[in-house]
PDB file of N, CA and C in Angstrom:
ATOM      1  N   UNK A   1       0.814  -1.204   0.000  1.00  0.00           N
ATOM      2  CA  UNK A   1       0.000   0.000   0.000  1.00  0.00           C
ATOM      3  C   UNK A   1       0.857   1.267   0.000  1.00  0.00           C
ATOM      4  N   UNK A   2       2.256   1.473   1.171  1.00  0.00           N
ATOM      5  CA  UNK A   2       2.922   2.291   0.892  1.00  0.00           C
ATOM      6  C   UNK A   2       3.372   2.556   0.030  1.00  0.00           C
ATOM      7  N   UNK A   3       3.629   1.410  -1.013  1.00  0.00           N
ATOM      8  CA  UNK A   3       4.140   1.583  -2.154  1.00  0.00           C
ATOM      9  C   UNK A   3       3.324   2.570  -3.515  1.00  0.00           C
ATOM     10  N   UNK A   4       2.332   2.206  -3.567  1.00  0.00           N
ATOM     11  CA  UNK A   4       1.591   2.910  -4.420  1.00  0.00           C
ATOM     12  C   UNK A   4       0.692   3.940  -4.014  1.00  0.00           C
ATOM     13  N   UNK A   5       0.979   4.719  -2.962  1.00  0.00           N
ATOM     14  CA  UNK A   5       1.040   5.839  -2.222  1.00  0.00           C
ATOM     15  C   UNK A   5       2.391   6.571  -2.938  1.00  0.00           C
ATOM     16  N   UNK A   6       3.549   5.995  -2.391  1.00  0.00           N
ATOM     17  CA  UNK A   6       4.726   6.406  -2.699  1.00  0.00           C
ATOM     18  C   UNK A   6       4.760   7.092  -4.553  1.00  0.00           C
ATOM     19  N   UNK A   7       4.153   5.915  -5.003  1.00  0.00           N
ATOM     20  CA  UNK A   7       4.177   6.104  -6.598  1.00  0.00           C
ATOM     21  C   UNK A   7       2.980   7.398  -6.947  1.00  0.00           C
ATOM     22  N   UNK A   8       2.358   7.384  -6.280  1.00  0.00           N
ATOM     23  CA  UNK A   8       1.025   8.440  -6.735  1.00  0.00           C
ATOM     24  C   UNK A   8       1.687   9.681  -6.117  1.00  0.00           C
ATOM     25  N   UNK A   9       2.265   9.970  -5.453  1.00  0.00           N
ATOM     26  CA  UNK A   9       3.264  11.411  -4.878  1.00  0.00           C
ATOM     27  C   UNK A   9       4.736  11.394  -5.891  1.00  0.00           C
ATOM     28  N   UNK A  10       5.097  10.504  -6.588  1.00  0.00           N
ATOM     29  CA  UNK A  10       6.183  10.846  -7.169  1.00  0.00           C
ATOM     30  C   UNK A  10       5.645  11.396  -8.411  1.00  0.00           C
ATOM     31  N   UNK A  11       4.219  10.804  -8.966  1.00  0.00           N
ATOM     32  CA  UNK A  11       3.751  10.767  -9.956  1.00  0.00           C
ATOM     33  C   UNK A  11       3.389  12.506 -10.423  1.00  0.00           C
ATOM     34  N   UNK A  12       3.099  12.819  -9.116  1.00  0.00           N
ATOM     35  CA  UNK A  12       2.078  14.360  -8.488  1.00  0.00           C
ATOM     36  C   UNK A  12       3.069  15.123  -8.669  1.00  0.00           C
ATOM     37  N   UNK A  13       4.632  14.621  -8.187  1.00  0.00           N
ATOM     38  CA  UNK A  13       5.876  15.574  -7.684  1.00  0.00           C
ATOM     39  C   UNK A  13       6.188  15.878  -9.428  1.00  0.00           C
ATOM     40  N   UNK A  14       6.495  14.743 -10.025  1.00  0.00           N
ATOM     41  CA  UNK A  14       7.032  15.028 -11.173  1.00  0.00           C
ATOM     42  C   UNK A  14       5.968  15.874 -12.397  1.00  0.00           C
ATOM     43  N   UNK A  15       4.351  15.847 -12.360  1.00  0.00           N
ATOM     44  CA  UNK A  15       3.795  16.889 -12.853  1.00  0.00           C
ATOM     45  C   UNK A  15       3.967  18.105 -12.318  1.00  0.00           C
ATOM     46  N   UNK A  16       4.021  18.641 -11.562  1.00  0.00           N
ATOM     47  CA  UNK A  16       4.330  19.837 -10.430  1.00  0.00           C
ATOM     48  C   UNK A  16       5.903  20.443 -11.630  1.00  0.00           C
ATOM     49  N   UNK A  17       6.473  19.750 -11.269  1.00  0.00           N
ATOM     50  CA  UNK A  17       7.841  19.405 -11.604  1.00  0.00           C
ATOM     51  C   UNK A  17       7.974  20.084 -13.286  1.00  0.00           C
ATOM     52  N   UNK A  18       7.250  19.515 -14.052  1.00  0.00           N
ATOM     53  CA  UNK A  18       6.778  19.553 -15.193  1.00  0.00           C
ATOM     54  C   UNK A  18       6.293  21.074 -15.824  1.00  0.00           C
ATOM     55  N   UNK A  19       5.375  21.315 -14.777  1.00  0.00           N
ATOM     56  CA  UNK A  19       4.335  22.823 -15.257  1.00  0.00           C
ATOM     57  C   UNK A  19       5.379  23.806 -14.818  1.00  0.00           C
ATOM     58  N   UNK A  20       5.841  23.800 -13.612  1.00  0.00           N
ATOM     59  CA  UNK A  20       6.734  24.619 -13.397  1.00  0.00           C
ATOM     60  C   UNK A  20       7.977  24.913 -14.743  1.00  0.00           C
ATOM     61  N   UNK A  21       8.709  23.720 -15.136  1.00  0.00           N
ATOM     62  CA  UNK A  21       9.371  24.123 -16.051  1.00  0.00           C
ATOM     63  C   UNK A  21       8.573  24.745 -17.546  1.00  0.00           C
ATOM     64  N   UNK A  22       7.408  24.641 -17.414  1.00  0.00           N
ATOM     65  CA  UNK A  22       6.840  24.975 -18.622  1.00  0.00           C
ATOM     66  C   UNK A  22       6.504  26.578 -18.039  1.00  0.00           C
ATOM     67  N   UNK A  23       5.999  27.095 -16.693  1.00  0.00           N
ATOM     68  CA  UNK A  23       6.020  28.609 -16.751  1.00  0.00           C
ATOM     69  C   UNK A  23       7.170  28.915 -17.009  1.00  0.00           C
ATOM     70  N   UNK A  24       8.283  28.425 -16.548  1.00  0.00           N
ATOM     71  CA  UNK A  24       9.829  29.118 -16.925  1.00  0.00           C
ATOM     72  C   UNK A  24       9.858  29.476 -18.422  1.00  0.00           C
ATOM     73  N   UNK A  25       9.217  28.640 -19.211  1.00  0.00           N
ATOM     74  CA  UNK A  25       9.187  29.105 -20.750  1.00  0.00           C
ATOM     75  C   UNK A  25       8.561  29.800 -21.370  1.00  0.00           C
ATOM     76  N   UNK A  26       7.417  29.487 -20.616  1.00  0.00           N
ATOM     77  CA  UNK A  26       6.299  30.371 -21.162  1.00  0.00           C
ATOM     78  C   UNK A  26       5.768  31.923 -20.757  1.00  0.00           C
ATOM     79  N   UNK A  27       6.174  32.062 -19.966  1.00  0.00           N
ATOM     80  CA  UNK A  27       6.005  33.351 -18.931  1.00  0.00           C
ATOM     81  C   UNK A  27       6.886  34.678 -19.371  1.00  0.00           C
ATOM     82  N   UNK A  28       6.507  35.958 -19.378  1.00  0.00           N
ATOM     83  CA  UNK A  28       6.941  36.779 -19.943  1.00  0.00           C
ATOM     84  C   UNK A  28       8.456  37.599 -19.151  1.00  0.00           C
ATOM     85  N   UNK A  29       8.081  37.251 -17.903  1.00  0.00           N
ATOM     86  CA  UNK A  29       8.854  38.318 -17.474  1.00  0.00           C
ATOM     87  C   UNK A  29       9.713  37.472 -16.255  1.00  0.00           C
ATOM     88  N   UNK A  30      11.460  37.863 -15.425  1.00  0.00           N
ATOM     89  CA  UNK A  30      11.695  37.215 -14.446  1.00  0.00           C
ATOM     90  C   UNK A  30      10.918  37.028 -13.257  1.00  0.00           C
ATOM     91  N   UNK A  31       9.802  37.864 -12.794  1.00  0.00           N
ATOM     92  CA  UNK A  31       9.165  37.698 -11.507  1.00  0.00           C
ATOM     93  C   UNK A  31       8.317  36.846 -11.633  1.00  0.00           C
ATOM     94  N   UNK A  32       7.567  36.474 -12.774  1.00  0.00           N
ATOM     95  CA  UNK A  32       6.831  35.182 -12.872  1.00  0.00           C
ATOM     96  C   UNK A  32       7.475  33.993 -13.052  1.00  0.00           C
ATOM     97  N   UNK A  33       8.308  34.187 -13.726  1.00  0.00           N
ATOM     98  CA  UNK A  33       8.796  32.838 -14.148  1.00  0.00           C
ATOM     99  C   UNK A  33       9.533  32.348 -12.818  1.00  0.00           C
ATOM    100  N   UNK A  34       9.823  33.494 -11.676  1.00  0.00           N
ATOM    101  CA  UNK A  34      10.880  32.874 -10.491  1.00  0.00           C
ATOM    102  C   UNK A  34       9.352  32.871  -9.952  1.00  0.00           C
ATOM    103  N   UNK A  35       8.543  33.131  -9.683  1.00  0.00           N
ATOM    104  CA  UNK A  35       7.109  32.655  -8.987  1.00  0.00           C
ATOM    105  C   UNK A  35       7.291  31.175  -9.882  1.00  0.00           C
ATOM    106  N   UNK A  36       7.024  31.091 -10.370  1.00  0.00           N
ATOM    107  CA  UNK A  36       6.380  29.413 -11.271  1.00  0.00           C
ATOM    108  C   UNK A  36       7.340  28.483 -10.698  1.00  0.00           C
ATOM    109  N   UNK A  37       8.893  28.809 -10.898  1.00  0.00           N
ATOM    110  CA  UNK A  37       9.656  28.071 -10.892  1.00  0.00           C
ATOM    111  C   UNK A  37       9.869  27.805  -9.211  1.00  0.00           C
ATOM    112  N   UNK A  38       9.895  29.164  -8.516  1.00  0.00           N
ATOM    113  CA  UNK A  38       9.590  28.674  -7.014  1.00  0.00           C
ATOM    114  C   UNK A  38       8.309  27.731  -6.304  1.00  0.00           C
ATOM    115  N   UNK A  39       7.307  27.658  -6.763  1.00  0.00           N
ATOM    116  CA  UNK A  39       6.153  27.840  -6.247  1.00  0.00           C
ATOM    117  C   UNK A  39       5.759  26.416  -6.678  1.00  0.00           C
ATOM    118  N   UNK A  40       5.801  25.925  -8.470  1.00  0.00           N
ATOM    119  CA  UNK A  40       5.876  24.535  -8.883  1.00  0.00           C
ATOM    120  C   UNK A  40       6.665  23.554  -8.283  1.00  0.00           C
ATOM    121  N   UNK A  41       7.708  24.115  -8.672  1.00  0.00           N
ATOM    122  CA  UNK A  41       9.228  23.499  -8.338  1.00  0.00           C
ATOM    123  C   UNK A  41       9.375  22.539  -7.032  1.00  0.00           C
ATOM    124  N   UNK A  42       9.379  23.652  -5.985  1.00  0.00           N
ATOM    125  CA  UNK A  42       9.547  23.200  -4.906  1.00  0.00           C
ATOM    126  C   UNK A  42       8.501  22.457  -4.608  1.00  0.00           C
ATOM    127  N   UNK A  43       7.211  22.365  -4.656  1.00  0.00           N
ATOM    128  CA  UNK A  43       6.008  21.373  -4.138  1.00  0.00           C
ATOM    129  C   UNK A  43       6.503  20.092  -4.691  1.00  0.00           C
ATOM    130  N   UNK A  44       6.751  20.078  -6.384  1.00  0.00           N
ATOM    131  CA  UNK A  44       7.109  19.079  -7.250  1.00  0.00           C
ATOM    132  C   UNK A  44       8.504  18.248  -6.624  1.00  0.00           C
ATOM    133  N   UNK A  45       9.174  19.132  -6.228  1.00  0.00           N
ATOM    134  CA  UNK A  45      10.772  18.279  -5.693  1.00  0.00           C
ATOM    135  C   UNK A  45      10.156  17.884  -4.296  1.00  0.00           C
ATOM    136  N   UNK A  46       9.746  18.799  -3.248  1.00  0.00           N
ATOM    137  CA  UNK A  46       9.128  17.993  -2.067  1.00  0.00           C
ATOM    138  C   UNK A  46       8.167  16.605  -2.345  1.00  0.00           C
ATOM    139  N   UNK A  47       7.116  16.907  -3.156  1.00  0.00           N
ATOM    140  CA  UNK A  47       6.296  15.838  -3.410  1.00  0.00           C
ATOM    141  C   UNK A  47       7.305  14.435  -4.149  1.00  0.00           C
ATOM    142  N   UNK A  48       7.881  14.520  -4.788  1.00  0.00           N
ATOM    143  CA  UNK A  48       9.041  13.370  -5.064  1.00  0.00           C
ATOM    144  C   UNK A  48       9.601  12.673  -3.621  1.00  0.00           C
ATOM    145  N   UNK A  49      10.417  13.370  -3.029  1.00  0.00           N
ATOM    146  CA  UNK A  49      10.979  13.281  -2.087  1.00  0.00           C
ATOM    147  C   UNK A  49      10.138  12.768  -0.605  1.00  0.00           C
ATOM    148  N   UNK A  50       8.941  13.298  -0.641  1.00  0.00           N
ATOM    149  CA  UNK A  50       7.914  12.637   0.383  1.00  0.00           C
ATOM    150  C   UNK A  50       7.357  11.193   0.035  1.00  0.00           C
ATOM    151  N   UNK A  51       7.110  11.002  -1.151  1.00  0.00           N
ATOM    152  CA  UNK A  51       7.099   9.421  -2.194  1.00  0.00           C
ATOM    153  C   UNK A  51       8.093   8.806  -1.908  1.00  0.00           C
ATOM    154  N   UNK A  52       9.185   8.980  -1.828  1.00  0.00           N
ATOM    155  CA  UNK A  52      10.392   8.701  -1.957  1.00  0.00           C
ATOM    156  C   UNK A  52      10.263   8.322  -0.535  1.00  0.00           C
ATOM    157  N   UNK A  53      10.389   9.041   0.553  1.00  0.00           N
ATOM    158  CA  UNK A  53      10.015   8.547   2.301  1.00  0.00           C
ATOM    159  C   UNK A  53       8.703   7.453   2.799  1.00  0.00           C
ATOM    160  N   UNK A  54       7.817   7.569   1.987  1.00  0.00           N
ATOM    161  CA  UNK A  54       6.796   6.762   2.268  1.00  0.00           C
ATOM    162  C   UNK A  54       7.250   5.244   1.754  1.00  0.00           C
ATOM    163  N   UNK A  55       7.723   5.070   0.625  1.00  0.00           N
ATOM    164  CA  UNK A  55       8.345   4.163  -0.093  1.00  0.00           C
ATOM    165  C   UNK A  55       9.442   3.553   0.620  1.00  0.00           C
ATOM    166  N   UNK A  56      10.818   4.322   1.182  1.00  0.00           N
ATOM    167  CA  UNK A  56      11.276   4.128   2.110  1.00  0.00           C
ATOM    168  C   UNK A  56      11.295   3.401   3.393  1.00  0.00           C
ATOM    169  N   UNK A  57      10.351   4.351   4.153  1.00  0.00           N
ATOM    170  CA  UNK A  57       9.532   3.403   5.447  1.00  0.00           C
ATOM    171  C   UNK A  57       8.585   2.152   5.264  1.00  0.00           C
ATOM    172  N   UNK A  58       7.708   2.031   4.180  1.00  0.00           N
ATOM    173  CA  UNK A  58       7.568   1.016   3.881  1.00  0.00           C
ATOM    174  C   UNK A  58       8.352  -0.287   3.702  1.00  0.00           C
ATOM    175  N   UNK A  59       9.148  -0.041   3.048  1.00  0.00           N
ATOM    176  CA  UNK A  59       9.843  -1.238   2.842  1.00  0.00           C
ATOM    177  C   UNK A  59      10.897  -1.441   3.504  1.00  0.00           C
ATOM    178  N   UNK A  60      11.133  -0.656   4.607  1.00  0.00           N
ATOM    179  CA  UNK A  60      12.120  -0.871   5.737  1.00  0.00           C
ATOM    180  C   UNK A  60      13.748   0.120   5.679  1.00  0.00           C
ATOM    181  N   UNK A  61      13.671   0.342   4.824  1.00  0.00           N
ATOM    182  CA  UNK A  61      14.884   1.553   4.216  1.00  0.00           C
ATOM    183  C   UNK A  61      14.853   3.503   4.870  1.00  0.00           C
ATOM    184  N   UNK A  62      15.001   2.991   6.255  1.00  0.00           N
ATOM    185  CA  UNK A  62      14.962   4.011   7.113  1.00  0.00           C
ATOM    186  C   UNK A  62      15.163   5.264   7.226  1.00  0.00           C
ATOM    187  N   UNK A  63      17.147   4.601   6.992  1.00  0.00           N
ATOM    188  CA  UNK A  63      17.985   5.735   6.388  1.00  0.00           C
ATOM    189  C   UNK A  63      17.871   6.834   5.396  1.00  0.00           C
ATOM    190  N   UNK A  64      17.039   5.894   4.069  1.00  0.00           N
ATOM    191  CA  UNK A  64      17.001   6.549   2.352  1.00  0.00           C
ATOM    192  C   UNK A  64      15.962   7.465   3.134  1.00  0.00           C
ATOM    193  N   UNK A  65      14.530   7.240   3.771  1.00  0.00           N
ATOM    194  CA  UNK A  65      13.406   8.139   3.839  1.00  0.00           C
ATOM    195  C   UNK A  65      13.899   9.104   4.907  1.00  0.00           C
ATOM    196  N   UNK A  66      14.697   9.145   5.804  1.00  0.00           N
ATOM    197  CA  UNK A  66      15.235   9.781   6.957  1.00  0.00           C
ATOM    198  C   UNK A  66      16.080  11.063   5.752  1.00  0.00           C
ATOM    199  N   UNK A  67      16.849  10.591   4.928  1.00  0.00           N
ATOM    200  CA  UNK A  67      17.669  11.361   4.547  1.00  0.00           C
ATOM    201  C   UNK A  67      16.199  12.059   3.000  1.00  0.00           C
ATOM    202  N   UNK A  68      15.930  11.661   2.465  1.00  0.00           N
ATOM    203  CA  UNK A  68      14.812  12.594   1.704  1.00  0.00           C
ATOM    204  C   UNK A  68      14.113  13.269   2.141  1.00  0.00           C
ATOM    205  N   UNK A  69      13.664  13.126   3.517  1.00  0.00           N
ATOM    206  CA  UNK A  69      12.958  14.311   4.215  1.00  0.00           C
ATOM    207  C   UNK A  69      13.946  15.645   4.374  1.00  0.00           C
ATOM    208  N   UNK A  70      14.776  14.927   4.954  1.00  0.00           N
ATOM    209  CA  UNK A  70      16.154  16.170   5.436  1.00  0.00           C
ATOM    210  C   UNK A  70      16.290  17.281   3.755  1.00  0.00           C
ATOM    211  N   UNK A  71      16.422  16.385   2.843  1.00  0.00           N
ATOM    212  CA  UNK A  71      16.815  16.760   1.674  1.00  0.00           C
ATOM    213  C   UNK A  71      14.863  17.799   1.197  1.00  0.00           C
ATOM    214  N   UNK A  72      14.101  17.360   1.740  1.00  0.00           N
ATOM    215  CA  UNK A  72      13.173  18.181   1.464  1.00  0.00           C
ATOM    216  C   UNK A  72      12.710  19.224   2.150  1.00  0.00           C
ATOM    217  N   UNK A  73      13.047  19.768   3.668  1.00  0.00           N
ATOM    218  CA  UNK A  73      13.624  20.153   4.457  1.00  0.00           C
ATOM    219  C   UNK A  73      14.207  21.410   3.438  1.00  0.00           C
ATOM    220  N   UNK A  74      15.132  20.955   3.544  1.00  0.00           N
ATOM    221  CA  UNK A  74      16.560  22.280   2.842  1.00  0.00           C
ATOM    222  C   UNK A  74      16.115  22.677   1.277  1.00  0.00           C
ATOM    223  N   UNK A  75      15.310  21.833   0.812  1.00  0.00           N
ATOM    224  CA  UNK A  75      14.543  22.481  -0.553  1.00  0.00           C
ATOM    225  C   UNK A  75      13.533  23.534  -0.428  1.00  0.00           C
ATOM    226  N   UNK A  76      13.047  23.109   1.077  1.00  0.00           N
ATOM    227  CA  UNK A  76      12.134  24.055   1.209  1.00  0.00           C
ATOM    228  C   UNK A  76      12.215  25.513   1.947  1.00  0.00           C
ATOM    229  N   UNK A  77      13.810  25.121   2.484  1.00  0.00           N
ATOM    230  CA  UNK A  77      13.879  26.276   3.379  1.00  0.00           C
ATOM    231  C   UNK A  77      14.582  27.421   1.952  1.00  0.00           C
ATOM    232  N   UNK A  78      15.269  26.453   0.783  1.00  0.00           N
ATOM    233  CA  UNK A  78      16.681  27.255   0.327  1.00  0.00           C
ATOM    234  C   UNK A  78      15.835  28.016  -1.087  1.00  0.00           C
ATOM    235  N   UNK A  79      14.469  26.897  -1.571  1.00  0.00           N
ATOM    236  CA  UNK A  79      13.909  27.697  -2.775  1.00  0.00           C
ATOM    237  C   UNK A  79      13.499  28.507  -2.636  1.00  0.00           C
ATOM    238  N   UNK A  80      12.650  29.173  -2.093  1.00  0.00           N
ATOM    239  CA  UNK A  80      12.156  30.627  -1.620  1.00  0.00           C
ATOM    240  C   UNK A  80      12.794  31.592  -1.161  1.00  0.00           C
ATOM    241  N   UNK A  81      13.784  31.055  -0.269  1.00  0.00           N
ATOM    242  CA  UNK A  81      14.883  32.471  -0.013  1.00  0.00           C
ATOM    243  C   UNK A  81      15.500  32.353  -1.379  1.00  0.00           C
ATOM    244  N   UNK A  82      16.266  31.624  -1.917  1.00  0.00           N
ATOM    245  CA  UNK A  82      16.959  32.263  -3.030  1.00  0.00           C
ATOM    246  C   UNK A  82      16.178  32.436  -4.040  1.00  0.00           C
ATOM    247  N   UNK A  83      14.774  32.391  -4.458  1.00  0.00           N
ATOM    248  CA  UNK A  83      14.161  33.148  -5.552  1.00  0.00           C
ATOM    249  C   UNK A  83      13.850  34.760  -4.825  1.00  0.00           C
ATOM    250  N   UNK A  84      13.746  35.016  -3.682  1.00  0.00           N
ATOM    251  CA  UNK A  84      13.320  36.000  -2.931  1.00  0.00           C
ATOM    252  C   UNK A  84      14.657  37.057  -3.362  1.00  0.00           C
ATOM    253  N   UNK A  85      15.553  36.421  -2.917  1.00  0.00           N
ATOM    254  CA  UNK A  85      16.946  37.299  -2.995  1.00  0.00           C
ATOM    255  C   UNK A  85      16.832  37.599  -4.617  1.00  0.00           C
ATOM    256  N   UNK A  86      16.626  36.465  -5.289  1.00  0.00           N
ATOM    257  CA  UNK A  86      16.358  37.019  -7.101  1.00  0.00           C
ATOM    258  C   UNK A  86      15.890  38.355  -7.062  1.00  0.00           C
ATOM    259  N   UNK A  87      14.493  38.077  -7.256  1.00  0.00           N
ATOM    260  CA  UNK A  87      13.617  38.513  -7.431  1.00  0.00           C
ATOM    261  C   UNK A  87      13.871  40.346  -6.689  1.00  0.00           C
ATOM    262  N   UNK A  88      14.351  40.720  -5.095  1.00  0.00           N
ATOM    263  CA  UNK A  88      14.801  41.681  -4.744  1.00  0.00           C
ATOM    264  C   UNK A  88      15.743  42.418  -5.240  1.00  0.00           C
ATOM    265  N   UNK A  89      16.703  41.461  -6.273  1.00  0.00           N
ATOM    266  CA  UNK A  89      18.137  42.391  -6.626  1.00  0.00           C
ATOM    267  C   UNK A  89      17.828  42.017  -7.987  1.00  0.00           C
ATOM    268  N   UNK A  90      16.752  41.601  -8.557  1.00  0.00           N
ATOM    269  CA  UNK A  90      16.471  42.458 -10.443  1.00  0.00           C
ATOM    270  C   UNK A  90      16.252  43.656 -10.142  1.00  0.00           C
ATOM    271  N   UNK A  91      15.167  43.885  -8.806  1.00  0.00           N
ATOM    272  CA  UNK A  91      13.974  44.695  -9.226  1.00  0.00           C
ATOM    273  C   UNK A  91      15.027  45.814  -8.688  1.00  0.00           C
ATOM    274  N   UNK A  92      16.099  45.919  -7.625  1.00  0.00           N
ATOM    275  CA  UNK A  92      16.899  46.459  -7.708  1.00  0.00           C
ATOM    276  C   UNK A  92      17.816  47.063  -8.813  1.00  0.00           C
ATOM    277  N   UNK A  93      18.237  46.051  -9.317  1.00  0.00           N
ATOM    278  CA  UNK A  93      19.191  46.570 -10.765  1.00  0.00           C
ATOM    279  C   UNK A  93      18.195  46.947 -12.079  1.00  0.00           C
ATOM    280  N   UNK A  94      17.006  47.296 -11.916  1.00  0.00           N
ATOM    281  CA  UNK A  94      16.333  48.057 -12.526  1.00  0.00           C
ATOM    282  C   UNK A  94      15.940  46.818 -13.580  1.00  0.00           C
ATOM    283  N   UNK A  95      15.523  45.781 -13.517  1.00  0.00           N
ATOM    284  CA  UNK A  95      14.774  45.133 -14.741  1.00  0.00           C
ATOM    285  C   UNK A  95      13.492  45.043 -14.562  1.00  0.00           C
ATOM    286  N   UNK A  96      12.786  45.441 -15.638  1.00  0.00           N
ATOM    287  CA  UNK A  96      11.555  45.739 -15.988  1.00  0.00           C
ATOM    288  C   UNK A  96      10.553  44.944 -15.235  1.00  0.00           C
ATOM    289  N   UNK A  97       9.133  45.223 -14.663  1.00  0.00           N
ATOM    290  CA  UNK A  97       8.102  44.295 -14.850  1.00  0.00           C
ATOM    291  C   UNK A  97       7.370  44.472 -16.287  1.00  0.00           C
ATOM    292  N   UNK A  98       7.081  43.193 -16.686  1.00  0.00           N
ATOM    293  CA  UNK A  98       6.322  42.911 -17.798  1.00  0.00           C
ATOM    294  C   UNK A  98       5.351  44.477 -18.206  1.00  0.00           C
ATOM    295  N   UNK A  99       5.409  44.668 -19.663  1.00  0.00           N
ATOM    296  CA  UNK A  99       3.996  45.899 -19.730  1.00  0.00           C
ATOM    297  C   UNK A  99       2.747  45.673 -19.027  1.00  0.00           C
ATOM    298  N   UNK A 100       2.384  43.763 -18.973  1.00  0.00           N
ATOM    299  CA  UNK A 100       0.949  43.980 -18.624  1.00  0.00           C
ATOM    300  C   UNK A 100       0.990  43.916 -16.931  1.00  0.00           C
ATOM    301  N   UNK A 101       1.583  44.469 -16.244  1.00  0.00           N
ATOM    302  CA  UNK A 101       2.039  44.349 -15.007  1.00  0.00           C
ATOM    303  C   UNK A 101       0.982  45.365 -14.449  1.00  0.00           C
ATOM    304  N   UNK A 102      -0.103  45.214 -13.731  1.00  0.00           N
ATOM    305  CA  UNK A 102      -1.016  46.200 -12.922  1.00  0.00           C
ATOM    306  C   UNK A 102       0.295  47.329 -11.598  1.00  0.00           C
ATOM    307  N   UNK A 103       0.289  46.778 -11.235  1.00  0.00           N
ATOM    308  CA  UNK A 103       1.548  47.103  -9.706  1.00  0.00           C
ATOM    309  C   UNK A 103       2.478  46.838  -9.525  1.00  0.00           C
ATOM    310  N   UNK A 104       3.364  48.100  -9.231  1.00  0.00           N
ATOM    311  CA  UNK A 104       4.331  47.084  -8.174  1.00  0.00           C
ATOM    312  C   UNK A 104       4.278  47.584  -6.754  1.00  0.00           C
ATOM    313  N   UNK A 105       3.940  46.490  -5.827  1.00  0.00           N
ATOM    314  CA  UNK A 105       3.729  47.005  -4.645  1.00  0.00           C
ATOM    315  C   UNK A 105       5.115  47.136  -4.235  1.00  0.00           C
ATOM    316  N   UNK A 106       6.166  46.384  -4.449  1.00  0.00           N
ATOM    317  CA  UNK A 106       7.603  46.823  -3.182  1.00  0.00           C
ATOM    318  C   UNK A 106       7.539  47.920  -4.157  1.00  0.00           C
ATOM    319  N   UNK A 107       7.747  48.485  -4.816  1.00  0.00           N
ATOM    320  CA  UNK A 107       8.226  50.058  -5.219  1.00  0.00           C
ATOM    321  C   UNK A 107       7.690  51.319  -4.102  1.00  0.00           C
ATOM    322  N   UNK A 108       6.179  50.727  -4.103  1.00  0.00           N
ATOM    323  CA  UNK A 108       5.187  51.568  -3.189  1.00  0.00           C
ATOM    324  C   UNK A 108       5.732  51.566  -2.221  1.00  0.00           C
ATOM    325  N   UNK A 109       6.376  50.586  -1.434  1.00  0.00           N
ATOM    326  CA  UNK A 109       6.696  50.374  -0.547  1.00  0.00           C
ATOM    327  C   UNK A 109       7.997  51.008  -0.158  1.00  0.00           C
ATOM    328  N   UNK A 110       8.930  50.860  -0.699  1.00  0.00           N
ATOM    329  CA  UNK A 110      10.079  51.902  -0.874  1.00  0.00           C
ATOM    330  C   UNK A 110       9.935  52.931  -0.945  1.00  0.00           C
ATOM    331  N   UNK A 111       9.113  53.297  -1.558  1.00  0.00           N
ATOM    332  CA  UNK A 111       8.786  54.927  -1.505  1.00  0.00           C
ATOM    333  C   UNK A 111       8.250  55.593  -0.281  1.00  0.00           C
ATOM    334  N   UNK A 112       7.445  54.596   0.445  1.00  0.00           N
ATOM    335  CA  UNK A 112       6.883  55.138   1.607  1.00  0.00           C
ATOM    336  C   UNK A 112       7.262  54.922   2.938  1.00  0.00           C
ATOM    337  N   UNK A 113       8.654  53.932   2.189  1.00  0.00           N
ATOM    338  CA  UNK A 113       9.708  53.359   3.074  1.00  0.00           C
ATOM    339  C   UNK A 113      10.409  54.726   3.429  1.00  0.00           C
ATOM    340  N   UNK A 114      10.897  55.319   2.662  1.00  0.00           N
ATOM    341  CA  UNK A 114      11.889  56.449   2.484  1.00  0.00           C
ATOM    342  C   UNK A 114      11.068  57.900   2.987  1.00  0.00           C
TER     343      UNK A 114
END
């Protein structure tokens, strides 16, 4: 049963996995595409990696699911800060949001920061 648990979360991780690399292509501008790629990405690599632990403990392989959690863990702590840090030092070095861009709220924010 763990097993095909395991397989239906790797299955989930690797579509996740999938769409995400397809906003990276498809998406106009860096703040979306580091949204897609953060936001897909990481669910898609956690969801692997939680398959990967269930699969693990199931079949008695302690260590492997002990160490994929850890490893999903640090995916989750490291993708978001480093798209965050992206995403802060474009908008810093002056690269554009997309034309069809309604807002930018950190600008607002800087401004009323200052």
């Amino acid at each position: 049963m763990s097993e095909t648990i395991g397989y239906i979360m790797i299955t989930v991780g690797v579509l996740f996995d999938v769409l995400g690399c397809v906003g990276l292509v498809r998406l106009p501008d860096v703040y979306n595409r580091l949204q897609a790629a953060t936001k897909c990405v990481t669910l898609g690599t956690c969801l692997i990696l939680f398959g990967v632990a269930v699969m693990g403990f199931g079949s008695g392989q302690n260590a492997m699911a002990v160490k994929s959690l850890i490893c999903a863990a640090f995916v989750l702590i490291t993708s978001p800060t480093g798209a965050h840090a992206l995403a802060r030092g474009s908008h810093k070095a002056g690269v554009p949001l997309w034309q069809g861009s309604v807002i930018d709220q950190y600008q607002e924010y800087e401004e009323t920061k200052s």
